[in-house]
PDB file of N, CA and C in Angstrom:
ATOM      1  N   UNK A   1       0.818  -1.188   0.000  1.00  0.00           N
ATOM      2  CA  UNK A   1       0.000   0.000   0.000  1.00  0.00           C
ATOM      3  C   UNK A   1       0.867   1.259   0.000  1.00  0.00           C
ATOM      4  N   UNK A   2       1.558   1.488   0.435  1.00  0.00           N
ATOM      5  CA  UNK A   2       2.986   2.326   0.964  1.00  0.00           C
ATOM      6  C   UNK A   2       3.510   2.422  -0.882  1.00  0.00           C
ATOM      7  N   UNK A   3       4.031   1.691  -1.462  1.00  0.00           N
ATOM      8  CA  UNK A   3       4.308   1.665  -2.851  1.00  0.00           C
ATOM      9  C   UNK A   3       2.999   2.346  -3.777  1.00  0.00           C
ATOM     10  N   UNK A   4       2.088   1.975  -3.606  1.00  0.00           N
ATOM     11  CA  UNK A   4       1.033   2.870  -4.072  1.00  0.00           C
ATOM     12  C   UNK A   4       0.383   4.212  -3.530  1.00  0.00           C
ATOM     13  N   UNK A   5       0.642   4.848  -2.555  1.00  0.00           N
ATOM     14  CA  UNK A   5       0.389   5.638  -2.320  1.00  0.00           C
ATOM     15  C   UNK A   5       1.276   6.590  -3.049  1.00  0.00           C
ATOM     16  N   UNK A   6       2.589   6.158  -2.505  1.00  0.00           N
ATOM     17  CA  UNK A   6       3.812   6.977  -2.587  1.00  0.00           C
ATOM     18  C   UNK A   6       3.814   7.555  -4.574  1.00  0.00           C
ATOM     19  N   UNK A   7       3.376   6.420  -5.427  1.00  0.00           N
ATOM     20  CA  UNK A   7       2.846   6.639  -6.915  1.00  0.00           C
ATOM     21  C   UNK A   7       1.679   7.939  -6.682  1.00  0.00           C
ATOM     22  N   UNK A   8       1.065   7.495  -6.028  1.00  0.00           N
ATOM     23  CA  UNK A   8      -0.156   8.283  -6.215  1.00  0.00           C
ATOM     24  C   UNK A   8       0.195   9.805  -5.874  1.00  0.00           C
ATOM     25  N   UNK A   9       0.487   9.798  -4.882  1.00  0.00           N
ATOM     26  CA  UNK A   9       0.423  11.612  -4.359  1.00  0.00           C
ATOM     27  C   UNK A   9       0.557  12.545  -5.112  1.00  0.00           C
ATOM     28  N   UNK A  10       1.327  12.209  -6.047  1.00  0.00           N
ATOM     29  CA  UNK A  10       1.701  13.230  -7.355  1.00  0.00           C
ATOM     30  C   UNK A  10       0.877  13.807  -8.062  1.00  0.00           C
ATOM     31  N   UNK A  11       0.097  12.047  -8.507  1.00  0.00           N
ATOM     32  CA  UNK A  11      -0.928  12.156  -9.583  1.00  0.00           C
ATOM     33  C   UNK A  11      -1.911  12.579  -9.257  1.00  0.00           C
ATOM     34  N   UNK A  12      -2.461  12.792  -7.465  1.00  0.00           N
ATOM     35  CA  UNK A  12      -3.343  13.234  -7.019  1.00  0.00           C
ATOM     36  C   UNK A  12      -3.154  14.446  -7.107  1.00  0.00           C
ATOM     37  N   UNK A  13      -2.321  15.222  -6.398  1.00  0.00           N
ATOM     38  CA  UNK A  13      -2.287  16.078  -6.318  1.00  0.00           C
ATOM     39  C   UNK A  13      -2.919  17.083  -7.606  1.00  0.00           C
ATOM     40  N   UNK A  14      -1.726  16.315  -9.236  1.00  0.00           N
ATOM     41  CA  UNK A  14      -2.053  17.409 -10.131  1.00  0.00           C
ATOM     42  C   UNK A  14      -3.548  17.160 -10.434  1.00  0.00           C
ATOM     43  N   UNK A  15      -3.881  16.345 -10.272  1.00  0.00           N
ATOM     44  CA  UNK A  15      -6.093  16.153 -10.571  1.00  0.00           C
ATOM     45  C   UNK A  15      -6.317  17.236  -9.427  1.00  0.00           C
ATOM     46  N   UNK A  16      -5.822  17.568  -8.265  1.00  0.00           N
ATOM     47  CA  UNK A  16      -7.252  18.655  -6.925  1.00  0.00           C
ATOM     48  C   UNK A  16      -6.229  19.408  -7.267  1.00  0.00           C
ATOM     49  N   UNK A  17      -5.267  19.988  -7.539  1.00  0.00           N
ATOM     50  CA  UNK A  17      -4.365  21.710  -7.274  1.00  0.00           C
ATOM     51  C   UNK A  17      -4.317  22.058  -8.272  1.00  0.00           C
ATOM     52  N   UNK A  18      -5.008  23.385  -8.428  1.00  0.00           N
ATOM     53  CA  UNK A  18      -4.721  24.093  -9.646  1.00  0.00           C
ATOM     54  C   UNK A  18      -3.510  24.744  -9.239  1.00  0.00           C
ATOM     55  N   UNK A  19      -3.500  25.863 -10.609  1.00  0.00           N
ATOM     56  CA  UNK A  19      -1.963  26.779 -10.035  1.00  0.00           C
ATOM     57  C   UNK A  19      -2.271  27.516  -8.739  1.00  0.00           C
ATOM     58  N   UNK A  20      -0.705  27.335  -8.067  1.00  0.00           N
ATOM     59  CA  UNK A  20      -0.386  28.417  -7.421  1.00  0.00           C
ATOM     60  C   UNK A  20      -0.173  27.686  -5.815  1.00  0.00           C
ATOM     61  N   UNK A  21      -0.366  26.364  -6.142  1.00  0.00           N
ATOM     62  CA  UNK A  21       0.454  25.323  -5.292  1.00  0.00           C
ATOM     63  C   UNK A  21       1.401  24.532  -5.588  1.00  0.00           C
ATOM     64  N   UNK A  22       1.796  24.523  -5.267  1.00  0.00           N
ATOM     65  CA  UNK A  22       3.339  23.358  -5.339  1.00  0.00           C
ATOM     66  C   UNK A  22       3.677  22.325  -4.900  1.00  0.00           C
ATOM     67  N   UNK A  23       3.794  21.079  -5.114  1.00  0.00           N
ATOM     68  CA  UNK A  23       4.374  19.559  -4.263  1.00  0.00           C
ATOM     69  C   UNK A  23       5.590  19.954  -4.392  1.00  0.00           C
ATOM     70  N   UNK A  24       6.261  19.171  -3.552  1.00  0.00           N
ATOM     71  CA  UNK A  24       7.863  19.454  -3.409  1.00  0.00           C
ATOM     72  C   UNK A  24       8.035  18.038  -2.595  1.00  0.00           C
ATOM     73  N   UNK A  25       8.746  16.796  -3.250  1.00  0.00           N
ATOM     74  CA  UNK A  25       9.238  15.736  -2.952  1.00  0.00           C
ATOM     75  C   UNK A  25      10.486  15.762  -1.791  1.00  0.00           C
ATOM     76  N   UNK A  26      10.251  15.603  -0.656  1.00  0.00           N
ATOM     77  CA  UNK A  26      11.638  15.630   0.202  1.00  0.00           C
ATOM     78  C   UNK A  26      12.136  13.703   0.569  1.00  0.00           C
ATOM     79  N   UNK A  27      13.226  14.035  -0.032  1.00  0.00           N
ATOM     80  CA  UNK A  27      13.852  12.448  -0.386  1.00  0.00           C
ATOM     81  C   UNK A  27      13.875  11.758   1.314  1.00  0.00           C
ATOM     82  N   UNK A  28      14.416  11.016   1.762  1.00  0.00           N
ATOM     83  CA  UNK A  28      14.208  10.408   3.107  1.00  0.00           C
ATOM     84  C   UNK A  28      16.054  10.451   3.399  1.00  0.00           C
ATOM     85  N   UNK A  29      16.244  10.759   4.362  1.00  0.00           N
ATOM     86  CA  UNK A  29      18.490  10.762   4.576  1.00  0.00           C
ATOM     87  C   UNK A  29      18.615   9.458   4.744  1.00  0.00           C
ATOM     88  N   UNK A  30      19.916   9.445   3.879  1.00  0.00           N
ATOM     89  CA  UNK A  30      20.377   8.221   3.292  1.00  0.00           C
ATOM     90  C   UNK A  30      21.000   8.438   4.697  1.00  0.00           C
ATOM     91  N   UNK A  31      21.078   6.922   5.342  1.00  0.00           N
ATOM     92  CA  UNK A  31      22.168   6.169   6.182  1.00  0.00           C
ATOM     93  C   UNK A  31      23.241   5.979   5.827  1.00  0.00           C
ATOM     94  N   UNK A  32      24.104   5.386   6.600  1.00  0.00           N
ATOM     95  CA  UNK A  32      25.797   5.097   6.515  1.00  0.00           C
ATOM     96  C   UNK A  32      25.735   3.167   6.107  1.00  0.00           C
ATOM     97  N   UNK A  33      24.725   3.494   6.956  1.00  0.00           N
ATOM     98  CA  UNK A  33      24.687   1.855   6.890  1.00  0.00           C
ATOM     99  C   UNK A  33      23.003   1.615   6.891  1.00  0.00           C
ATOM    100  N   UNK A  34      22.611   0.486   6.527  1.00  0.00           N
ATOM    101  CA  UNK A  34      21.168  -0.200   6.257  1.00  0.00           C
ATOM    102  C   UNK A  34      20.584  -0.518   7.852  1.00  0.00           C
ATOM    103  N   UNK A  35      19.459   0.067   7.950  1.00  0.00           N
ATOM    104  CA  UNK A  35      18.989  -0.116   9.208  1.00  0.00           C
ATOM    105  C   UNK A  35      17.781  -1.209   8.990  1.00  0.00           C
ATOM    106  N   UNK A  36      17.123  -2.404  10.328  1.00  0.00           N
ATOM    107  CA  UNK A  36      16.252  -2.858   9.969  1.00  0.00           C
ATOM    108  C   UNK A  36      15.022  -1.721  10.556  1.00  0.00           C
ATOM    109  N   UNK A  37      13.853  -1.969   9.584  1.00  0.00           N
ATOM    110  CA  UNK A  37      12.518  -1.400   9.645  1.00  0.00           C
ATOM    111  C   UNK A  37      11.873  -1.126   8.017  1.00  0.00           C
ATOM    112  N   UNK A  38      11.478  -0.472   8.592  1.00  0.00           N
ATOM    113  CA  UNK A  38      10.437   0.329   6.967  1.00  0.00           C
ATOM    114  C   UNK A  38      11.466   0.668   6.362  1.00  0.00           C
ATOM    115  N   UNK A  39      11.301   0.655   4.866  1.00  0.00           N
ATOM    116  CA  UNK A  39      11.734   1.057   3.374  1.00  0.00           C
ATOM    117  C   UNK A  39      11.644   2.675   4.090  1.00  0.00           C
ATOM    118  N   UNK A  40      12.541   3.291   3.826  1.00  0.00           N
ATOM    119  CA  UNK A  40      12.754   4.733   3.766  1.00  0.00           C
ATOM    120  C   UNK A  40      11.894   5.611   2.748  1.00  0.00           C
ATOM    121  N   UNK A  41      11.072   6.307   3.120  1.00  0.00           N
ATOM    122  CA  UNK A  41      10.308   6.840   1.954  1.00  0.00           C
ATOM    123  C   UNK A  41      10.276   8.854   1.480  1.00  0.00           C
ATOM    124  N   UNK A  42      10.031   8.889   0.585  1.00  0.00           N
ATOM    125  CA  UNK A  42       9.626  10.502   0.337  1.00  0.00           C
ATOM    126  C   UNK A  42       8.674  11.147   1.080  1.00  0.00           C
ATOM    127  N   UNK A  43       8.517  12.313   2.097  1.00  0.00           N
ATOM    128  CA  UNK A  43       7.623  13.029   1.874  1.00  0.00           C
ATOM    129  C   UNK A  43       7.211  13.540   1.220  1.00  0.00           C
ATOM    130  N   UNK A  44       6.099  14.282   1.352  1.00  0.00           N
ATOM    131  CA  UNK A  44       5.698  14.899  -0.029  1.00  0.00           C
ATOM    132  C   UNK A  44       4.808  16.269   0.785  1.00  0.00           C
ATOM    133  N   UNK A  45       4.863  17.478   0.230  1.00  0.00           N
ATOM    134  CA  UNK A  45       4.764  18.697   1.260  1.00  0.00           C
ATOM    135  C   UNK A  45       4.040  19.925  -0.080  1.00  0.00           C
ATOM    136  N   UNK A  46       2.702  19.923   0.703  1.00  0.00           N
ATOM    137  CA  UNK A  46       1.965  20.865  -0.480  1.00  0.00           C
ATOM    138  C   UNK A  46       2.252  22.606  -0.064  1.00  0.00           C
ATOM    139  N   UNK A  47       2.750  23.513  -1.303  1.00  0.00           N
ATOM    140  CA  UNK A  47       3.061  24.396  -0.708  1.00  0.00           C
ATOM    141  C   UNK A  47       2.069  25.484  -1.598  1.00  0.00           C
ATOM    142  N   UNK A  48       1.535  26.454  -0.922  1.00  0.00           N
ATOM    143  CA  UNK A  48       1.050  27.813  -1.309  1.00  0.00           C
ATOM    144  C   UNK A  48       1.994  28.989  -0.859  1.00  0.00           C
ATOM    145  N   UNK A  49       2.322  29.671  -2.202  1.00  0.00           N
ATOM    146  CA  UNK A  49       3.218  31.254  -1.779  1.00  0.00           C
ATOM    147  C   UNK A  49       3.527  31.252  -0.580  1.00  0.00           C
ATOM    148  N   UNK A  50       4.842  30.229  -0.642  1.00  0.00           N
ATOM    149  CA  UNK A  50       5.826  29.486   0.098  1.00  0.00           C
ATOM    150  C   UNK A  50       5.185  29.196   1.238  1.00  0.00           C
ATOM    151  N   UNK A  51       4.282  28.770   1.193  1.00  0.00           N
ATOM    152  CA  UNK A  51       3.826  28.496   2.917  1.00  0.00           C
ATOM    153  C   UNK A  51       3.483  26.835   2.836  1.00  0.00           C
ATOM    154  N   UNK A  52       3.579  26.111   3.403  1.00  0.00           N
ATOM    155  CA  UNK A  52       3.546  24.423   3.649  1.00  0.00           C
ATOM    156  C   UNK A  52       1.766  24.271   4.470  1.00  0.00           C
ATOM    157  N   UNK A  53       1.109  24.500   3.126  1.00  0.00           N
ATOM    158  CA  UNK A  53       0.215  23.918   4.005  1.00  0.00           C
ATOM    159  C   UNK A  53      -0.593  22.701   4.252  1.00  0.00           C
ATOM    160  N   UNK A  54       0.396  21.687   3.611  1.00  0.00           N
ATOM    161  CA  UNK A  54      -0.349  19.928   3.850  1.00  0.00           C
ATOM    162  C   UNK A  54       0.768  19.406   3.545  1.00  0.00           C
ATOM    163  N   UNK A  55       0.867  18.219   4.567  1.00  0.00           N
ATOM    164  CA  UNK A  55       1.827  16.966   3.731  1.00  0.00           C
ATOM    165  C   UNK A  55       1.159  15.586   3.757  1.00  0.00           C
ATOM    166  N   UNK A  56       1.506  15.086   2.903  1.00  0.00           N
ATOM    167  CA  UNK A  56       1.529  13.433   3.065  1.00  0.00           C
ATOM    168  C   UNK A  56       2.619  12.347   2.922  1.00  0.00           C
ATOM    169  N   UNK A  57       2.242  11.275   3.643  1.00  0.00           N
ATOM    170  CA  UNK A  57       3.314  10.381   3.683  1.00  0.00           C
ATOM    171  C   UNK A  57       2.850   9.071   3.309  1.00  0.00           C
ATOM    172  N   UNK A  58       3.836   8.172   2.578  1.00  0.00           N
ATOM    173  CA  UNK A  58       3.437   7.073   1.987  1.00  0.00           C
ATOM    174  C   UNK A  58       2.592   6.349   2.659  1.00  0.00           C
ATOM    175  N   UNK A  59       3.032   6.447   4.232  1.00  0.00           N
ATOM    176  CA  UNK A  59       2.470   5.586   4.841  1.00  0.00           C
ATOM    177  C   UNK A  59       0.878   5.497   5.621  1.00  0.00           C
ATOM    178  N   UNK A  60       0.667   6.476   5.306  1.00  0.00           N
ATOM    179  CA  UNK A  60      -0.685   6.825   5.183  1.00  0.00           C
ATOM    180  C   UNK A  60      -0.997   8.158   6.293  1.00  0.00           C
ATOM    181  N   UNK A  61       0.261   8.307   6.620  1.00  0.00           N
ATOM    182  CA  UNK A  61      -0.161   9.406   7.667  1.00  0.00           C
ATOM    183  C   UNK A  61      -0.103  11.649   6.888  1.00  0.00           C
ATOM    184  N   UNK A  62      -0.981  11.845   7.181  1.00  0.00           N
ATOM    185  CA  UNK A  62      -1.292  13.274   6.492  1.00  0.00           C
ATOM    186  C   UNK A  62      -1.564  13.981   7.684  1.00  0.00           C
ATOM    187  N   UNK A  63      -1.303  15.688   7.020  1.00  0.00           N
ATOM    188  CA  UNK A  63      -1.285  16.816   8.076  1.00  0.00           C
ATOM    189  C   UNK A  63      -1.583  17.952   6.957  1.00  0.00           C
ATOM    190  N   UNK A  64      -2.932  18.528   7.562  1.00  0.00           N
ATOM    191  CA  UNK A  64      -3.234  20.115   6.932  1.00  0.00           C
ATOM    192  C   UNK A  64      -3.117  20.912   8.067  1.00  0.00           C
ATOM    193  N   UNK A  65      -2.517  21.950   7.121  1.00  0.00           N
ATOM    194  CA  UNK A  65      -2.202  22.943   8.322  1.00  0.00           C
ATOM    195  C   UNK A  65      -2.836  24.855   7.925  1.00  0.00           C
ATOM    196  N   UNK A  66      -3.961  24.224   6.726  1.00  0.00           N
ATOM    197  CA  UNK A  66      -4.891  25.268   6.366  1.00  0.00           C
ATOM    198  C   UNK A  66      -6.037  25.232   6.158  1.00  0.00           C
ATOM    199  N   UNK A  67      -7.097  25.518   7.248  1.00  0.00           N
ATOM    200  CA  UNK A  67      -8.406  25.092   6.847  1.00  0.00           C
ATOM    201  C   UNK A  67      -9.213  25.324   5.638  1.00  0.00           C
ATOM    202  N   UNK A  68      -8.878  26.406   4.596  1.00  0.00           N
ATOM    203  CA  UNK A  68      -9.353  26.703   3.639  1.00  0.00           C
ATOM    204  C   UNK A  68      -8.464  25.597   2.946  1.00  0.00           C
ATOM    205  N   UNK A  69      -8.170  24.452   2.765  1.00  0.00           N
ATOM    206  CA  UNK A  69      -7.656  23.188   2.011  1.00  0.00           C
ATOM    207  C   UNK A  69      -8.027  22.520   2.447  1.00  0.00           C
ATOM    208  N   UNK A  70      -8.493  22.386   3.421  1.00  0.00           N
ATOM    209  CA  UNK A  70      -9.281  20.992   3.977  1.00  0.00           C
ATOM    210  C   UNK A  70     -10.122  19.973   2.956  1.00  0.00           C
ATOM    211  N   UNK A  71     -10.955  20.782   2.616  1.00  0.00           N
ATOM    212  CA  UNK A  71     -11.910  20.043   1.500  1.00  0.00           C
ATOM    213  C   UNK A  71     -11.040  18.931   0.280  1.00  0.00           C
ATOM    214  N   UNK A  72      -9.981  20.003  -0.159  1.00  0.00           N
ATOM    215  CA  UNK A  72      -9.280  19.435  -1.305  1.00  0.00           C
ATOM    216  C   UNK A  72      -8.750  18.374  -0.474  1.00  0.00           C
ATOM    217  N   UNK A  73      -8.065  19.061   0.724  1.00  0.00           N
ATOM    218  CA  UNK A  73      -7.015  17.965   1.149  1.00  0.00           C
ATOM    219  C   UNK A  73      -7.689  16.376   1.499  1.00  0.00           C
ATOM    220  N   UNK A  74      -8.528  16.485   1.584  1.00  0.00           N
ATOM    221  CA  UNK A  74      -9.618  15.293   2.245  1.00  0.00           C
ATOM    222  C   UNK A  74     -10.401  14.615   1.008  1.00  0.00           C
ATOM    223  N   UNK A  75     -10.626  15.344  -0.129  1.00  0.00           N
ATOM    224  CA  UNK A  75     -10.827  14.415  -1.627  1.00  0.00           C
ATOM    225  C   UNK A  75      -9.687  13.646  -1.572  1.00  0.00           C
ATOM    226  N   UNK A  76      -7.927  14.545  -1.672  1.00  0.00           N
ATOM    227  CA  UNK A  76      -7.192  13.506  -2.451  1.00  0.00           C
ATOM    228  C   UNK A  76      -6.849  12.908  -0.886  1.00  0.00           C
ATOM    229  N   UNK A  77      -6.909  12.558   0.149  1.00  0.00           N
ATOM    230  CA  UNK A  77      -7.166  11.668   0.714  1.00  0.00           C
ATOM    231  C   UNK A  77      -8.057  10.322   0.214  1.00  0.00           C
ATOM    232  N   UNK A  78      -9.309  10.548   0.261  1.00  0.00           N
ATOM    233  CA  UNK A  78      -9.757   9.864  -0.162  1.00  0.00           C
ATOM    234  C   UNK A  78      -9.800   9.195  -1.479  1.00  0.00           C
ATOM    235  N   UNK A  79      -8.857   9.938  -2.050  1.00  0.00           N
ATOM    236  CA  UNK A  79      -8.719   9.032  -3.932  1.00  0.00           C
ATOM    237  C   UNK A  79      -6.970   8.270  -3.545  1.00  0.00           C
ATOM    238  N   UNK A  80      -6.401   9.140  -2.270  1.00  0.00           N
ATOM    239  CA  UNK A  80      -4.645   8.431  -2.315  1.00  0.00           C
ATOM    240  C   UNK A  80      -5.207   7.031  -1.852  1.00  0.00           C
ATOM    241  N   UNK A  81      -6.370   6.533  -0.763  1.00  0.00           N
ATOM    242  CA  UNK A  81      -6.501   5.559  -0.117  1.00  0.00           C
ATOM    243  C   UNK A  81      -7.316   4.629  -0.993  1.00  0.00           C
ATOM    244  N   UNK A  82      -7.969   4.759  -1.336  1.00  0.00           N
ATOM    245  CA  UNK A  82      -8.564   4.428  -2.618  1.00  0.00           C
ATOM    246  C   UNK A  82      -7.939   3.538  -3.397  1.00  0.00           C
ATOM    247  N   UNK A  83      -6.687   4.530  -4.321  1.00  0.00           N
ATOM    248  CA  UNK A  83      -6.125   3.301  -4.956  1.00  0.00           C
ATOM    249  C   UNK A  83      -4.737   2.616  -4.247  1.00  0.00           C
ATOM    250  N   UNK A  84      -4.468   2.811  -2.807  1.00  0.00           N
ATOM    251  CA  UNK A  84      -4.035   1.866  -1.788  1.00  0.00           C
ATOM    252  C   UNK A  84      -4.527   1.036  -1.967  1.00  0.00           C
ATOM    253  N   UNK A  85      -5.756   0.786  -1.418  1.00  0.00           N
ATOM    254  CA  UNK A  85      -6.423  -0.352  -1.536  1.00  0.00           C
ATOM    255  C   UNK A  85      -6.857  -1.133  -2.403  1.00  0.00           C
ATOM    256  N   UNK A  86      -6.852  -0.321  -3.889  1.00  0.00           N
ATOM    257  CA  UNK A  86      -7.214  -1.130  -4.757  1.00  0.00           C
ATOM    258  C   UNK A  86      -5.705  -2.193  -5.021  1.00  0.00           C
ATOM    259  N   UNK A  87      -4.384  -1.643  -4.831  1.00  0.00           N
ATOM    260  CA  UNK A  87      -3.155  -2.192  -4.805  1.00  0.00           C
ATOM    261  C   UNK A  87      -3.528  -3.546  -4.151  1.00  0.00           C
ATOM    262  N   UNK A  88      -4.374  -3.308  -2.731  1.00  0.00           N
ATOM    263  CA  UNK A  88      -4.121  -4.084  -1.500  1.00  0.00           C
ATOM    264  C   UNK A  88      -4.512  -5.543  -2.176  1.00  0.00           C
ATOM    265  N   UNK A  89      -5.419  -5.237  -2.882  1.00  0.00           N
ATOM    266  CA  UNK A  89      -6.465  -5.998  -3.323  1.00  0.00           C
ATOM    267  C   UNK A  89      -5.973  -6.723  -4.165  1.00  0.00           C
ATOM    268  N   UNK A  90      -5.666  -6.185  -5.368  1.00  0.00           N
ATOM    269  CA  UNK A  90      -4.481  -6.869  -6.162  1.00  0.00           C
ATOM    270  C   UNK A  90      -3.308  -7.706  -5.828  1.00  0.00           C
ATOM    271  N   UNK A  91      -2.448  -7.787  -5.178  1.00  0.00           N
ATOM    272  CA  UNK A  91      -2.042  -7.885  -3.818  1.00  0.00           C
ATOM    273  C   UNK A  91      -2.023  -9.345  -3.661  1.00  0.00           C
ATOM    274  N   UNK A  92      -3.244  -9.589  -2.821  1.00  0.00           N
ATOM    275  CA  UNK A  92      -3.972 -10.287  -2.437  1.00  0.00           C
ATOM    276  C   UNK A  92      -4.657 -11.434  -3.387  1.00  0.00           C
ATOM    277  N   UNK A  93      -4.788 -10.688  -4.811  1.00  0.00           N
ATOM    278  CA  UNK A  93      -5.257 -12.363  -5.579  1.00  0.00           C
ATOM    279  C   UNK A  93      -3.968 -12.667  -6.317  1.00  0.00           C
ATOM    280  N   UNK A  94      -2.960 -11.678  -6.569  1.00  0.00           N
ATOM    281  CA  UNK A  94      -1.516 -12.276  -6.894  1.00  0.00           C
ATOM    282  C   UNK A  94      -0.743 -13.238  -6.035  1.00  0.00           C
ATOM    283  N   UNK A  95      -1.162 -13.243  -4.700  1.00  0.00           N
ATOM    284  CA  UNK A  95      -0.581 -14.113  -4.124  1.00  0.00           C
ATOM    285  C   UNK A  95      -1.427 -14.200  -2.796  1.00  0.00           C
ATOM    286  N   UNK A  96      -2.049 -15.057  -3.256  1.00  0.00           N
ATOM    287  CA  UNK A  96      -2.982 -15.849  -2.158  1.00  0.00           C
ATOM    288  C   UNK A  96      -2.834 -15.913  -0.965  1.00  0.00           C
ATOM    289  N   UNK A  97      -2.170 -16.759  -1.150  1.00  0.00           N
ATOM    290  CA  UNK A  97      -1.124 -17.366   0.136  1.00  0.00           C
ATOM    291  C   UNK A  97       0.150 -16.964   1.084  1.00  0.00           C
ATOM    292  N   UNK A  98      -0.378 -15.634   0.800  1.00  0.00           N
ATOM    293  CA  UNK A  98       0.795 -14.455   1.835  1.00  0.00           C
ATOM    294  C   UNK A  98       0.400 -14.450   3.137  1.00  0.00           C
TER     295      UNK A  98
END
């Protein structure tokens, strides 16, 4: 799901933001060495005339920090989880027996 989200945010984004917002991909800091846990992932940080007002993260966790975006921010919520799950699903009849 994490692999599909992380696809998605982009594509969401450009479907709900017209101009005059910005995504801006922040890569995850590379280690010295390989740690065990989660795959290291991108944030992803919606910006208006430089101001940060939403992010999302692959992992399903999101933050608005402008109530006049709420609305948008909460469609592409609901379309990032969406096709999570449709992944999940897929997933799931590719390999049965996981």
């Amino acid at each position: 799901m994490d692999n599909a989200r992380q696809d998605a945010i982009p594509k969401v984004f450009e479907e709900h933001c017209s101009s005059g917002y910005k995504l801006q991909r922040v890569e995850p800091k590379k280690e010295d060495e390989p740690k065990v846990g989660p795959i290291p992932r991108p944030s992803f940080h919606v910006f208006k005339e430089e101001i940060r007002i939403a992010a999302f993260y692959p992992s399903g966790f999101t933050e608005c920090f402008q109530d006049d975006f709420r609305e948008t921010f909460d469609k592409m919520i609901e379309d990032i989880e969406r096709i999570a799950q449709e992944a999940l699903t897929q997933f799931e009849k590719d390999y049965p027996n996981r």
